[in-house]
Protein backbone atom coordinates (compact mmCIF):
# COMPACT_ATOMS: atom_id res chain seq x y z
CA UNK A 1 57.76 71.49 122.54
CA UNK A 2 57.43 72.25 119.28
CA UNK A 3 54.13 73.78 117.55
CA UNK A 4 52.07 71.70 115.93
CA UNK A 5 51.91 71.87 112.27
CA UNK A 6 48.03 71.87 111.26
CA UNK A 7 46.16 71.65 107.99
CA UNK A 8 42.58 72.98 107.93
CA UNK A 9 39.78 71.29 105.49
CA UNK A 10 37.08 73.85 107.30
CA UNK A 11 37.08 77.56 106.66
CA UNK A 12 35.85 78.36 110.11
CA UNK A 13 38.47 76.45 111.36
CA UNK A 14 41.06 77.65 109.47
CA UNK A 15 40.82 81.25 110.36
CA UNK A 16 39.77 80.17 114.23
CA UNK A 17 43.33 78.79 114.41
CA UNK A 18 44.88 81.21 112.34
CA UNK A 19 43.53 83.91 114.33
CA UNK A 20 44.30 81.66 117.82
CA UNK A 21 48.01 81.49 116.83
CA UNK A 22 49.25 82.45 113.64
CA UNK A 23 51.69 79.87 111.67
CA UNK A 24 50.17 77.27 113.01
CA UNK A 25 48.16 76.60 109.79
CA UNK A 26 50.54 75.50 107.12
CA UNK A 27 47.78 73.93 104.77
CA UNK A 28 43.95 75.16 103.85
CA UNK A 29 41.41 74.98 101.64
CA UNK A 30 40.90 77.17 98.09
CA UNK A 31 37.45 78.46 100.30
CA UNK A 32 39.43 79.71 103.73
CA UNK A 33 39.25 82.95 102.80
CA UNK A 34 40.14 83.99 106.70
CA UNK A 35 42.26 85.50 107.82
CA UNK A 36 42.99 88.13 105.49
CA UNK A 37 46.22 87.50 103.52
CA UNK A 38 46.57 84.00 104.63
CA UNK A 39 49.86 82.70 103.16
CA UNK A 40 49.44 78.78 103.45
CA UNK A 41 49.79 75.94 100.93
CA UNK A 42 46.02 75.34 99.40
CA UNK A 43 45.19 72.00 98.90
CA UNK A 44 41.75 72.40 96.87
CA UNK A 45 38.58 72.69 98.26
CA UNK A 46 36.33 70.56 101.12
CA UNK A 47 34.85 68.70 99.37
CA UNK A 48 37.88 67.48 96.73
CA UNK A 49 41.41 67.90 98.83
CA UNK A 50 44.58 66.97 97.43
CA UNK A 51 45.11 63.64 99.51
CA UNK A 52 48.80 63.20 98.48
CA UNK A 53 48.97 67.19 98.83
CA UNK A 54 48.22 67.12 102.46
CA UNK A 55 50.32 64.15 102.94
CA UNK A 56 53.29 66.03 101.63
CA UNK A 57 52.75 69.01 104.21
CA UNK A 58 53.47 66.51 106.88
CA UNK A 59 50.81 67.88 109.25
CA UNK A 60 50.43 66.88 113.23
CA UNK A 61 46.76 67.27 112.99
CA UNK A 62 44.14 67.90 109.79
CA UNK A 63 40.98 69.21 111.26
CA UNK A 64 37.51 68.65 108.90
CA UNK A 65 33.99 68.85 109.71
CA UNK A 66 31.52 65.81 109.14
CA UNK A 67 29.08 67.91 107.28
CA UNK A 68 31.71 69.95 105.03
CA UNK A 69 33.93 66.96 104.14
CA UNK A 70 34.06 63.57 103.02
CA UNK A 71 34.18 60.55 104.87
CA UNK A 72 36.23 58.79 101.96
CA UNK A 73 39.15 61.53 102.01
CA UNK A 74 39.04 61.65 105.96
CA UNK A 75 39.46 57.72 105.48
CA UNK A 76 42.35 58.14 103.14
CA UNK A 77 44.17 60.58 105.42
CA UNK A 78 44.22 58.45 108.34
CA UNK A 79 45.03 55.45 106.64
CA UNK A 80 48.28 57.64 105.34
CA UNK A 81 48.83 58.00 108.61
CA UNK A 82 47.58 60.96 110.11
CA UNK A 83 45.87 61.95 112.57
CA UNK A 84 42.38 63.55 111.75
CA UNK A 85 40.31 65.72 114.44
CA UNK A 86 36.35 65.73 112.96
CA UNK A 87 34.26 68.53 114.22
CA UNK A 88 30.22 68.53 114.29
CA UNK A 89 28.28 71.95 114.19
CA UNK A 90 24.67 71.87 114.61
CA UNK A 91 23.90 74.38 116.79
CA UNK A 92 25.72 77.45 118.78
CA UNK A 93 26.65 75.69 121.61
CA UNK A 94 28.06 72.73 119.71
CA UNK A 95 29.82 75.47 117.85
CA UNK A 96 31.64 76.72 121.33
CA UNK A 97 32.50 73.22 122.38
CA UNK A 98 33.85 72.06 119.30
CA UNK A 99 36.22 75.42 119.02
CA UNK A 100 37.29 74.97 122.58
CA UNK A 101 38.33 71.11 121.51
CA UNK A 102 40.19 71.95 118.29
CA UNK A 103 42.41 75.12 120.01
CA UNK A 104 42.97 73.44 123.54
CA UNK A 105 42.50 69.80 122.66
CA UNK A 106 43.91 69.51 119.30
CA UNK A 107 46.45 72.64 118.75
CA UNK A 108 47.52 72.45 122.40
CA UNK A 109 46.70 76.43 122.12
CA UNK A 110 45.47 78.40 125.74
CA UNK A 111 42.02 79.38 125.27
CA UNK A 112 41.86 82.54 123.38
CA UNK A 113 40.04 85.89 124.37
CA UNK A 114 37.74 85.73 121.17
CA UNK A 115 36.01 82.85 122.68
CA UNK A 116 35.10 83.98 125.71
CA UNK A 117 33.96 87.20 123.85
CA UNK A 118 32.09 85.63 121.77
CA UNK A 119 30.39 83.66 124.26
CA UNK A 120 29.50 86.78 125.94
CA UNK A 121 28.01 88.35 122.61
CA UNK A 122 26.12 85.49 122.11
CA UNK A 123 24.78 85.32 126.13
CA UNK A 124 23.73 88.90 126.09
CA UNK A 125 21.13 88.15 122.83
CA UNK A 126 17.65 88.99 124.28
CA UNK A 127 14.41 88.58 122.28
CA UNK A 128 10.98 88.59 123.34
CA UNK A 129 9.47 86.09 121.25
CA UNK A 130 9.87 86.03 117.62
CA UNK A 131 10.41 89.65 116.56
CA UNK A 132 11.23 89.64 113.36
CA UNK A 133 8.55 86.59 112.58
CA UNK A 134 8.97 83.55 109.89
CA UNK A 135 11.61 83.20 107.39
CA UNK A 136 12.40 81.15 104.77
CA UNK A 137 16.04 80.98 104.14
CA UNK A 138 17.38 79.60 100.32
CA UNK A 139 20.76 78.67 100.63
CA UNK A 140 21.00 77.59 96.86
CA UNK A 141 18.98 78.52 93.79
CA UNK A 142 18.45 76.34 90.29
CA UNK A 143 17.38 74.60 92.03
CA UNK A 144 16.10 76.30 95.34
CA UNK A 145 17.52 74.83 98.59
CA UNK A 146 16.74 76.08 102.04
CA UNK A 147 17.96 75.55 105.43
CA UNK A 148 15.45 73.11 107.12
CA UNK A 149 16.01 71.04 110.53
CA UNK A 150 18.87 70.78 112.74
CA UNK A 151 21.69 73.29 111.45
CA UNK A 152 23.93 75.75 112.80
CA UNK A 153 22.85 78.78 110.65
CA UNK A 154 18.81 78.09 111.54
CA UNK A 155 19.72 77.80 115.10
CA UNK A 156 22.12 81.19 115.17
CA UNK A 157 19.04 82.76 113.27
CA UNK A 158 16.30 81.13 116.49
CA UNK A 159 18.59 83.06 118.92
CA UNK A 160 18.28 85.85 116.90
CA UNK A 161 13.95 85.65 117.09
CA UNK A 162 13.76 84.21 113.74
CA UNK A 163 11.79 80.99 113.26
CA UNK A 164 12.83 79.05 110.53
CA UNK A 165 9.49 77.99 108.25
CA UNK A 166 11.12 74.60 107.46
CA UNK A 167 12.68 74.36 110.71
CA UNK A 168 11.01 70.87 111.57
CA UNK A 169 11.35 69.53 107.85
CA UNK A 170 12.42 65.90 107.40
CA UNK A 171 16.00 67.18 105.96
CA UNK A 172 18.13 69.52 106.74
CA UNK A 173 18.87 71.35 103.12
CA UNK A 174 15.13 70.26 101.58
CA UNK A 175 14.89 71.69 97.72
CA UNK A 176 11.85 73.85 98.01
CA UNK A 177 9.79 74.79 94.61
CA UNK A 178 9.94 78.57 94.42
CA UNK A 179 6.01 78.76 94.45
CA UNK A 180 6.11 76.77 97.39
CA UNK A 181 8.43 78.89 99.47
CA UNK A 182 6.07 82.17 98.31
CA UNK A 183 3.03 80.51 99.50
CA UNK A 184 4.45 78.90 103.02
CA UNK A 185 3.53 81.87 104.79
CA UNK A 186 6.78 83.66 105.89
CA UNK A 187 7.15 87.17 107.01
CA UNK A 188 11.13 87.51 105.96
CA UNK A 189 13.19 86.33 102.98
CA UNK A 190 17.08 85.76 104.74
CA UNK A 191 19.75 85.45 101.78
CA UNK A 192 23.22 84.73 102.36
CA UNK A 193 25.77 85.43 99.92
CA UNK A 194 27.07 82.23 100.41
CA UNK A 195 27.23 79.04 99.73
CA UNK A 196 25.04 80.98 97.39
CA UNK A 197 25.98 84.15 96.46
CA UNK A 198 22.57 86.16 96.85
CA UNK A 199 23.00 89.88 95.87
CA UNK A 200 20.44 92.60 96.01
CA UNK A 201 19.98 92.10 91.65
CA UNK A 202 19.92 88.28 92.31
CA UNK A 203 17.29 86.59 94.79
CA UNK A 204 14.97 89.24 96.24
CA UNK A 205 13.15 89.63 92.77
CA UNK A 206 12.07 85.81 93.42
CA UNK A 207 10.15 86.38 96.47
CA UNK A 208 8.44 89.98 95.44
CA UNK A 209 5.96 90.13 98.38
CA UNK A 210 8.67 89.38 101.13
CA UNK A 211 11.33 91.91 103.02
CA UNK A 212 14.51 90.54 102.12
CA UNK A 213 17.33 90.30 104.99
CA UNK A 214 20.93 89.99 102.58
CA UNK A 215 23.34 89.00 105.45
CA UNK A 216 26.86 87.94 105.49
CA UNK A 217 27.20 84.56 105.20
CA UNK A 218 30.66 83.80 107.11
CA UNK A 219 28.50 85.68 110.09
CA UNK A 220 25.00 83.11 109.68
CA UNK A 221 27.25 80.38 108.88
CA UNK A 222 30.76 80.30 110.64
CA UNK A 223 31.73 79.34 113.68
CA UNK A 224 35.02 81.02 114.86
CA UNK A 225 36.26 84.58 115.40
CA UNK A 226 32.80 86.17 113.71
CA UNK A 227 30.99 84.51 116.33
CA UNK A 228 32.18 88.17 117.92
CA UNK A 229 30.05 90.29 116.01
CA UNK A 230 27.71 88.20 114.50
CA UNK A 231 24.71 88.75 116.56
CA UNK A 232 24.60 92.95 116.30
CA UNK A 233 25.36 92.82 112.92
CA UNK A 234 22.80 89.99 111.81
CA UNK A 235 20.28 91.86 114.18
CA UNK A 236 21.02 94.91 112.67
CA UNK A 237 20.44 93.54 108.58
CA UNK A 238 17.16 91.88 110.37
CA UNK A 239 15.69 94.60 111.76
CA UNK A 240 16.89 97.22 108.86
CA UNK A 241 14.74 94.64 106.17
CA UNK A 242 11.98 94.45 108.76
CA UNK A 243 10.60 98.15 109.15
């Protein structure tokens, strides 16, 4: 049987299956920057892919995400035709499911090692209440955006013992005046550098009274092979900004 040929609309995606079983992936996303040297048509980026592009690659299976792309282009794909495999991350354990669906389900793939390692990673996370307190987490600034109820990256950081200040906020990426998020009473400032790309000259200066976490942002926010080391090495930025 042959493999399937898969296009990838979802960085996280793109370098689980890439990693899973290279050449699999003929067609990605300008923004799957995973694995390293990936040598695969692009066909733009999640939110504007080249319909007729991904058409062309004539894949078996185009896997998105129903927060990271559209509903229109999904639409447009299937009515050209193909067959389109949605994902939905909000939390860790959604994360594992999904995975396992996309490599066994959808690539046909055996379930890989990283998984299972991951899994383990993730199941040996310990943390006595809340040690490294409140947190307000910006995602975006101009204007300031922060990660509020039900997402992937707030629940990665719970397991972690970090509460998320806006974790019970009406929407799930609320903009947040600046004076606002200095006053709501947060021990820790956690910048990404992405979608965002908070730096140690850009973001910390906005929230002078708070220890600034700068973590990697495919670890907080990606849900694939960095699921691995993820939890030491978020733990490690957390605790590092917390002393």
């Amino acid at each position: 049987m042959a493999s399937p040929r898969v296009v990838s609309l979802v960085p996280s995606l793109t370098e689980a299956v890439a990693v899973t079983a290279p050449g699999l992936v003929v067609g990605a996303t300008d923004w799957c920057t995973h694995p390293a040297g990936l040598d695969v048509v692009r066909i733009g980026g999640t939110k504007n892919p080249d319909v007729p592009a991904i058409v062309a690659l004539r894949p078996d299976l185009v896997i998105a995400n129903e927060e990271e792309n559209r509903e229109q282009d999904l639409a447009a794909l299937r009515a050209a035709g193909l067959e389109v495999l949605v994902t939905e991350v909000r939390d860790l354990e959604q994360a594992f499911t999904e995975l396992a669906r996309v490599l066994v389900e959808g690539c046909g793939l055996t379930r890989p090692h990283w998984l299972d390692e991951a899994r383990r990673a993730w199941d040996a996370v310990a943390h006595p209440g809340e040690p490294f307190g409140t947190a307000v987490v910006p995602i975006w600034r101009r204007p300031w955006m922060v990660l509020g109820r039900d997402t992937f990256a707030g629940d990665v950081l719970s397991r972690l013992g970090v509460r998320n200040v806006y974790a019970d906020h009406a929407e799930r990426y609320p903009r947040i005046r600046l004076d606002e998020l200095n006053a709501a009473g947060a021990d820790l400032v956690v910048l990404p550098d992405e979608p965002y790309r908070f730096t140690p000259d850009d973001g910390p200066e906005a929230f002078p009274a708070l220890p600034a976490a700068l973590v990697d942002g495919r670890l907080l926010t990606w849900y694939g092979p960095s699921l691995v080391e993820a939890p030491a090495a978020l733990s490690g930025v957390l605790r590092a900004a917390c002393r």
